[in-house]
Protein backbone atom coordinates (compact mmCIF):
# COMPACT_ATOMS: atom_id res chain seq x y z
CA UNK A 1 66.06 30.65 70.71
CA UNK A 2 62.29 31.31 69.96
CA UNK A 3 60.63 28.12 68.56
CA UNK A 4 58.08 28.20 65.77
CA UNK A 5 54.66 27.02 66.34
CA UNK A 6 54.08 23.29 65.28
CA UNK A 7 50.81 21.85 64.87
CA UNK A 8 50.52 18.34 63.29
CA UNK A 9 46.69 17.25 61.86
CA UNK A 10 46.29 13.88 61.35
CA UNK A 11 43.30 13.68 58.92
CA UNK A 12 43.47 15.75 55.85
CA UNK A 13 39.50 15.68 54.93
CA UNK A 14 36.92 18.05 54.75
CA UNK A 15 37.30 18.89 58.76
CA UNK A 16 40.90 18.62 59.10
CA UNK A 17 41.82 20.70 56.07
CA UNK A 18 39.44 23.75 56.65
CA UNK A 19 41.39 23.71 60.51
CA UNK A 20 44.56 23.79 58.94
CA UNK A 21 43.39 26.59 57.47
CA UNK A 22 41.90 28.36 60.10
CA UNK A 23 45.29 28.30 61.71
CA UNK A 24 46.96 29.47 58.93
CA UNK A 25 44.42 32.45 57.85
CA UNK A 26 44.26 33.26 61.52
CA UNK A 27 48.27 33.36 61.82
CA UNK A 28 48.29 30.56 64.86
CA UNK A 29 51.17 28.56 63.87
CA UNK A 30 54.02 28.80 62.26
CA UNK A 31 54.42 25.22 60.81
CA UNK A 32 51.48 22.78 59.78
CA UNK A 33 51.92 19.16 58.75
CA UNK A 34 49.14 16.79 57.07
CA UNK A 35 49.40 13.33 57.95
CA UNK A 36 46.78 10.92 55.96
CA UNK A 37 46.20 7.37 55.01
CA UNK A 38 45.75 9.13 51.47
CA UNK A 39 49.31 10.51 51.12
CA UNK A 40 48.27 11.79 47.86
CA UNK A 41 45.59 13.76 49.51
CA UNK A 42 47.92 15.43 52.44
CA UNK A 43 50.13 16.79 49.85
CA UNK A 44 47.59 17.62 47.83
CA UNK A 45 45.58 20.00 50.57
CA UNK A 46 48.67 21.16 51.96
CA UNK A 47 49.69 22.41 48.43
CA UNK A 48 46.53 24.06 48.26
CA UNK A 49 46.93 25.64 51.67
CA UNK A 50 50.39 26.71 51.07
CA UNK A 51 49.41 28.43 48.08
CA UNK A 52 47.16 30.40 50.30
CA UNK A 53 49.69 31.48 52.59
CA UNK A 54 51.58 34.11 49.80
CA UNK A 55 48.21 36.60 50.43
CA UNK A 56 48.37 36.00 54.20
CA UNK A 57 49.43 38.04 56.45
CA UNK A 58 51.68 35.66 58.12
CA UNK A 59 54.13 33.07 56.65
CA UNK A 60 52.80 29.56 57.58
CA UNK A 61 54.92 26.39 56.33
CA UNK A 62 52.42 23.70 54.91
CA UNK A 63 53.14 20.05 53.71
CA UNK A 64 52.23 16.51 54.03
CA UNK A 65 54.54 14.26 56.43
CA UNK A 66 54.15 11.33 58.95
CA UNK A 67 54.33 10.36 62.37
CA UNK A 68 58.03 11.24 63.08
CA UNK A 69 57.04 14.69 62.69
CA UNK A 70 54.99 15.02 65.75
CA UNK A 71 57.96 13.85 68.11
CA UNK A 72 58.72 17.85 68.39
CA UNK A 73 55.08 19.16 67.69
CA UNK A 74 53.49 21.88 70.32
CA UNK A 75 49.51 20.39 69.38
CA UNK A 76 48.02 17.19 67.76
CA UNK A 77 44.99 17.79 66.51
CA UNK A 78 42.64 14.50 65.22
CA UNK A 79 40.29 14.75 62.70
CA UNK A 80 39.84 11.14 61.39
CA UNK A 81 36.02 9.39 61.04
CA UNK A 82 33.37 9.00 59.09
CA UNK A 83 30.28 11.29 58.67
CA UNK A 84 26.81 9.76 60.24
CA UNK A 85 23.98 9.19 57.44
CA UNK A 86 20.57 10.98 59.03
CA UNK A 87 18.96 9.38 56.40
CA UNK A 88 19.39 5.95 58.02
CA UNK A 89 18.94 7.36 60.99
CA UNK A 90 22.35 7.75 62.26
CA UNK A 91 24.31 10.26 64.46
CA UNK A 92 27.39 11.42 65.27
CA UNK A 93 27.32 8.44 68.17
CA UNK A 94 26.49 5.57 65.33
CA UNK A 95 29.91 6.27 63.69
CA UNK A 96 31.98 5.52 67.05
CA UNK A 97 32.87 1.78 66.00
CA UNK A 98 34.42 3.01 62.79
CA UNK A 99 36.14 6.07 64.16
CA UNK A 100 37.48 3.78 67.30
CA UNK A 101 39.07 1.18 65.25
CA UNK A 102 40.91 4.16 63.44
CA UNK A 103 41.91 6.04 66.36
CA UNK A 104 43.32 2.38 67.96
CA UNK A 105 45.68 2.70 64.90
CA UNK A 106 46.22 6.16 65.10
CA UNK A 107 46.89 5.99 69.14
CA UNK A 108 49.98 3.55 68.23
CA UNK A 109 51.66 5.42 66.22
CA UNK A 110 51.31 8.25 68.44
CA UNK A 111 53.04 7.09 71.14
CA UNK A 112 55.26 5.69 69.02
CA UNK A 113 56.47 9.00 67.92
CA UNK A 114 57.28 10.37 71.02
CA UNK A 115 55.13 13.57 70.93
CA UNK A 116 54.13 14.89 74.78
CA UNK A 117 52.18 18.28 73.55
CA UNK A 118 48.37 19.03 73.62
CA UNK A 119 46.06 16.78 71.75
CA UNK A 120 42.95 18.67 70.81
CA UNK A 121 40.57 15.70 69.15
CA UNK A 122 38.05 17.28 66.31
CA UNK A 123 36.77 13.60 65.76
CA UNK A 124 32.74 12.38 66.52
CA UNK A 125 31.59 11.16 68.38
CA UNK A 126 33.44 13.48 69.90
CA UNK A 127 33.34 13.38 73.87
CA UNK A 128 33.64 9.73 73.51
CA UNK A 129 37.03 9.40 71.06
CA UNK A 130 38.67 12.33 73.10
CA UNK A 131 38.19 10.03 76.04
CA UNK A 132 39.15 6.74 73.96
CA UNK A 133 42.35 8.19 72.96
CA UNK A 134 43.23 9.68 76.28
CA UNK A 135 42.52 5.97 77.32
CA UNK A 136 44.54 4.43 74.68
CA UNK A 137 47.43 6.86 75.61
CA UNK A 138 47.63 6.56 78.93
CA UNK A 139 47.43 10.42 78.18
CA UNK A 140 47.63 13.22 81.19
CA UNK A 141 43.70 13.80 80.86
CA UNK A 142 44.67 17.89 81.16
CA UNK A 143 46.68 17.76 77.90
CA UNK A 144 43.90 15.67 75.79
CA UNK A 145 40.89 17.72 75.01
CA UNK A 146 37.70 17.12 72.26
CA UNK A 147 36.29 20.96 70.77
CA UNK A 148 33.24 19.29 71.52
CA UNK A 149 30.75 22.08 72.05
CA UNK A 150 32.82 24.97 71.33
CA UNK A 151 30.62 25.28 67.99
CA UNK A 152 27.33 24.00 69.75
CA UNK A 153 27.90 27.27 71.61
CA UNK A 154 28.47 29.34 68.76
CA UNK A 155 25.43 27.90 67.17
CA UNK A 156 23.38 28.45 70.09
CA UNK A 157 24.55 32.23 70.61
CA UNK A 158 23.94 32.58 66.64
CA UNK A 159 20.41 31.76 67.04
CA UNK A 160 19.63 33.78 70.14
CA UNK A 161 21.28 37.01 68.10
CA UNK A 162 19.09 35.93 65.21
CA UNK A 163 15.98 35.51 67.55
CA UNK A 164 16.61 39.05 69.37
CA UNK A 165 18.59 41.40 67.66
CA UNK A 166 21.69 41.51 69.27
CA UNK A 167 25.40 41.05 68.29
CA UNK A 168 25.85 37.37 68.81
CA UNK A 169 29.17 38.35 70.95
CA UNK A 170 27.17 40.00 73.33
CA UNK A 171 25.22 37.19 74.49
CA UNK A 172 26.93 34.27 76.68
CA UNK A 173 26.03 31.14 76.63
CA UNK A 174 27.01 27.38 77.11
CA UNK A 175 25.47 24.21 75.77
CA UNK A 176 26.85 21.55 77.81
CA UNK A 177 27.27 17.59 78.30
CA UNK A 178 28.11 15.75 74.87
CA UNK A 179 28.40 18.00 71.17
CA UNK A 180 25.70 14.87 69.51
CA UNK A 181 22.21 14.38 70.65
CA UNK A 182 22.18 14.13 74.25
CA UNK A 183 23.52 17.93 75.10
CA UNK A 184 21.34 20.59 76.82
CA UNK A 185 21.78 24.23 77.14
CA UNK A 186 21.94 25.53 80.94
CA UNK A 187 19.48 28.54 79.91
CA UNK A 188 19.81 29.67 84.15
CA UNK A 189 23.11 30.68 82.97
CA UNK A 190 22.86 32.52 79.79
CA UNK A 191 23.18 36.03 79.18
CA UNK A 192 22.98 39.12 77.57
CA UNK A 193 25.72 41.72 78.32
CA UNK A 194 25.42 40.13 81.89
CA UNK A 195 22.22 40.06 82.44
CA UNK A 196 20.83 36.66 82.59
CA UNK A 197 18.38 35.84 79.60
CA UNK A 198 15.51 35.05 82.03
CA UNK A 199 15.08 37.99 83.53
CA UNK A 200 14.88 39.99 80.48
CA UNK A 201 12.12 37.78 79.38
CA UNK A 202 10.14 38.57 82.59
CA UNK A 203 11.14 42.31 82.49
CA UNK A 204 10.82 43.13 78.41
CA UNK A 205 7.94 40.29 78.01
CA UNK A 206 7.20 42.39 74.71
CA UNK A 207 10.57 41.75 73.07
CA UNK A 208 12.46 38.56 75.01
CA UNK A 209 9.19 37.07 75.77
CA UNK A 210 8.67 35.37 72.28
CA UNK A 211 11.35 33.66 72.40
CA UNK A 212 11.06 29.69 72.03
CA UNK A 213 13.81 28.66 74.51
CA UNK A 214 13.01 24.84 73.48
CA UNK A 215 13.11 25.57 69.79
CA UNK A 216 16.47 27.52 70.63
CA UNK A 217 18.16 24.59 72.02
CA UNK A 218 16.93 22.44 69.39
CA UNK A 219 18.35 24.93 66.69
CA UNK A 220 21.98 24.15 68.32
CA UNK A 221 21.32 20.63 68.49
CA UNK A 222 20.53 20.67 64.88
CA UNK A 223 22.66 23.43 63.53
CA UNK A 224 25.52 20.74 62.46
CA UNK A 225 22.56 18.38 60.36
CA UNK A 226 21.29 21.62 58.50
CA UNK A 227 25.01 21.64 57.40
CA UNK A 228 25.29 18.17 56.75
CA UNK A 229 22.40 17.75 55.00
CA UNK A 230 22.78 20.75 52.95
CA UNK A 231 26.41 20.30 51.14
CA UNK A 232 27.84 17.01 53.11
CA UNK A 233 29.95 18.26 56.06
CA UNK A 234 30.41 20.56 58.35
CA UNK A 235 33.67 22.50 57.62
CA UNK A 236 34.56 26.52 58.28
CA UNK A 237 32.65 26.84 61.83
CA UNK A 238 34.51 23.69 63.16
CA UNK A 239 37.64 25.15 61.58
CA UNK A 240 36.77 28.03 63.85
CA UNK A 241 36.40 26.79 66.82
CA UNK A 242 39.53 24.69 66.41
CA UNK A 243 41.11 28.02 66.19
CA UNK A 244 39.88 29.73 69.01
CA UNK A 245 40.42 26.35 70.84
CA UNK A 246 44.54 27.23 70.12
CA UNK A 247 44.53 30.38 70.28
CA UNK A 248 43.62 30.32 73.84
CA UNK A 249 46.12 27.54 74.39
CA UNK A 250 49.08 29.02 72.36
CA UNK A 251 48.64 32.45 73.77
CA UNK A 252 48.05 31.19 77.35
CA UNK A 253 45.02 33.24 77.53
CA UNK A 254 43.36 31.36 79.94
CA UNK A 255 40.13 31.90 78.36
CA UNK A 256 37.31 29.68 79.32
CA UNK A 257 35.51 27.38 76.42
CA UNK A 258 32.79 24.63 76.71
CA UNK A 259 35.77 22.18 76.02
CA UNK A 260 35.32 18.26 76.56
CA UNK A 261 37.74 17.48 79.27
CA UNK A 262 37.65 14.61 81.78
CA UNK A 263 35.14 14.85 85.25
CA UNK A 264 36.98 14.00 88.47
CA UNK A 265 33.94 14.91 89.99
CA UNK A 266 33.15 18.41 89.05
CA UNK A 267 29.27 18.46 88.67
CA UNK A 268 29.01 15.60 90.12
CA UNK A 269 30.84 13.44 87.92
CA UNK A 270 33.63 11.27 87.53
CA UNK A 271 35.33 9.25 84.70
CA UNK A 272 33.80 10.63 81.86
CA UNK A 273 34.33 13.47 79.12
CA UNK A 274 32.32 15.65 79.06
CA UNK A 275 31.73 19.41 77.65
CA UNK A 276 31.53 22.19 80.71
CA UNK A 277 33.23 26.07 80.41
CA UNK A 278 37.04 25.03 81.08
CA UNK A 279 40.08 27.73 81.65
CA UNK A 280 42.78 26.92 79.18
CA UNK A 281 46.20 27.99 78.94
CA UNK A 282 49.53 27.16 77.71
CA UNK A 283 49.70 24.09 79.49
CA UNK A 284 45.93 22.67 78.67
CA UNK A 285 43.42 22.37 80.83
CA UNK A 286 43.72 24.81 84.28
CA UNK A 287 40.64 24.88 85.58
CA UNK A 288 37.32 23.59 85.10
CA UNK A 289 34.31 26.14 86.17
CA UNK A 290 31.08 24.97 88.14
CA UNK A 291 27.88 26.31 86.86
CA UNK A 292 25.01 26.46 89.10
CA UNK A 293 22.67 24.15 87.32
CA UNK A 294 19.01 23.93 88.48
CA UNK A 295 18.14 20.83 89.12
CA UNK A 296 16.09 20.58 86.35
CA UNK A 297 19.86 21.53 83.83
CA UNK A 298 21.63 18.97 86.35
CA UNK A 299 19.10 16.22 85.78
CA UNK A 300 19.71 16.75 81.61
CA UNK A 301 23.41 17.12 82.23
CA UNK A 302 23.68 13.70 84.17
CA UNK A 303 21.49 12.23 81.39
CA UNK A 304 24.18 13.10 78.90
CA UNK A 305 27.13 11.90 81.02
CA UNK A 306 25.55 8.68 81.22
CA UNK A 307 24.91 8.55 77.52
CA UNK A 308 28.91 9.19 76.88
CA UNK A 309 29.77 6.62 79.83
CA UNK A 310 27.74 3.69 78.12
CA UNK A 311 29.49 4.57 74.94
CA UNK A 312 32.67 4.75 76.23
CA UNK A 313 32.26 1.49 77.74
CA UNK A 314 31.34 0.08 74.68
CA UNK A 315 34.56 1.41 72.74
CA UNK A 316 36.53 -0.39 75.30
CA UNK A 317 35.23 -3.98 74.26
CA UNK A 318 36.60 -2.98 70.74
CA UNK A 319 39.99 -3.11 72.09
């Protein structure tokens, strides 16, 4: 008996609705299911969603439900939080006490609904709550993951393709360590159509020589505020990259993305979550790959795993 797709998102906002989406226009799943403090607001988006599906390609079953739902779901994905307020000078890390004290509410019900699938957390501070929940869980750490910098990564190869000329799929790429403030691109490590970005610079000085690999990195870092800032949230890109995130998982496609997963002492590290390229498949996390960081990328990198570390301590006093 072949058994439809089931994907349960618990946060029907700006984020979680535009995923639900994704998955639908994308023909991912064959069953999504809102679940919201805001009942009215579930149904409502789910409606709207739903509606969508007549002029898509593939049927899709949308609605609003609850917890006993996910007991025979395939993925979880959580999308609950707050949005950070630059103009108080917040970021996606300042919003971690009020997304924790959701997610310990959101963690009981979990368990209490008996669902054992892939949980793929869309909630910032991102590295941090993916770890938190895994935590609160007692969660197989290779069946949790956060998108994390899935879209940094998108953002980053955007604005090299912008900065070059190039199709933005033909340049590879990975920012790395937390999707907030403290990430870093490993630039010893990106390329174009193989060929790693620093060589071209010394070999075509006259067109890859220009380029502002600082202001580059920054334009990742900062791609999610020019969103913010400009209508509120962030909403289609994170959809997509939610997507691709279970596509790869659904398919089995062990495809590697710049997922959050936990450190067992890859790169150095241990007990933290953190964003590196990470081979997923049916099953979740398979492999995580090694990048040769200089020392000057490992240095950075480290910086950022502490950063997630001290804030993942912190979360644990709020328990």
């Amino acid at each position: 008996m072949i058994k439809p797709r089931k994907v349960i998102i618990i946060g029907a906002g700006h984020v979680g609705s535009h995923a639900g989406y994704a998955l639908a226009e994308q023909g991912l799943v064959e069953e999504i299911i809102f679940i919201d403090i805001d009942e009215e607001k579930a149904r409502a988006q789910a409606l709207d969603i739903y509606d969508a599906t007549v002029y898509l390609p593939q049927r899709v079953k949308v609605r609003a439900g609850d917890y006993s739902d996910a007991a025979d779901a395939d993925l979880l994905v959580l999308s609950v939080g707050t949005n950070p307020d630059k103009n108080k000078g917040e970021t996606r890390m300042s919003t971690l006490t009020k997304t924790a004290m959701i997610v310990k509410e959101v963690a009981r019900h979990i368990k209490n609904s008996g669902f054992d699938g892939i949980i793929v957390s869309i909630s910032n501070p991102a590295d941090v709550i993916a770890h938190y929940l895994q935590h609160l869980l007692n969660y197989p750490s290779d069946k949790i993951i956060s998108t994390s910098t899935v879209l940094d990564s998108a953002r980053l190869r955007r604005a090299i393709a912008d900065a070059v000329g190039i199709d933005q799929k033909s340049i590879y790429g990975y920012v790395l360590g937390e999707h907030g403030e403290s990430q870093m691109v490993a630039w010893s490590t990106v390329s174009i159509a193989g060929k790693p970005i620093l060589n071209l610079i010394k070999e075509k000085p006259e067109k890859y020589g220009r380029l502002d690999l600082t202001k580059l990195a920054e334009e990742a870092r900062l791609g999610g505020w020019h969103i913010l800032n400009g209508k509120g949230s962030t909403e289609f890109g994170i959809g997509a990259a939610l997507a691709e995130v279970t596509r790869a998982i659904f398919s089995d496609e062990k495809k590697v993305l710049p997922v959050s997963t936990l450190l067992k002492g890859e790169y150095g590290q241990k007990e933290v979550y953190a964003s590196v390229p990470t081979v997923l498949g049916i099953h979740g996390v398979e492999e995580i790959i090694e990048l040769n960081l200089t020392l000057e990328e490992k240095e950075k990198f480290d910086a950022s795993c502490r950063t997630m570390k001290e804030n993942f301590e912190y979360a644990l006093t709020l328990l």
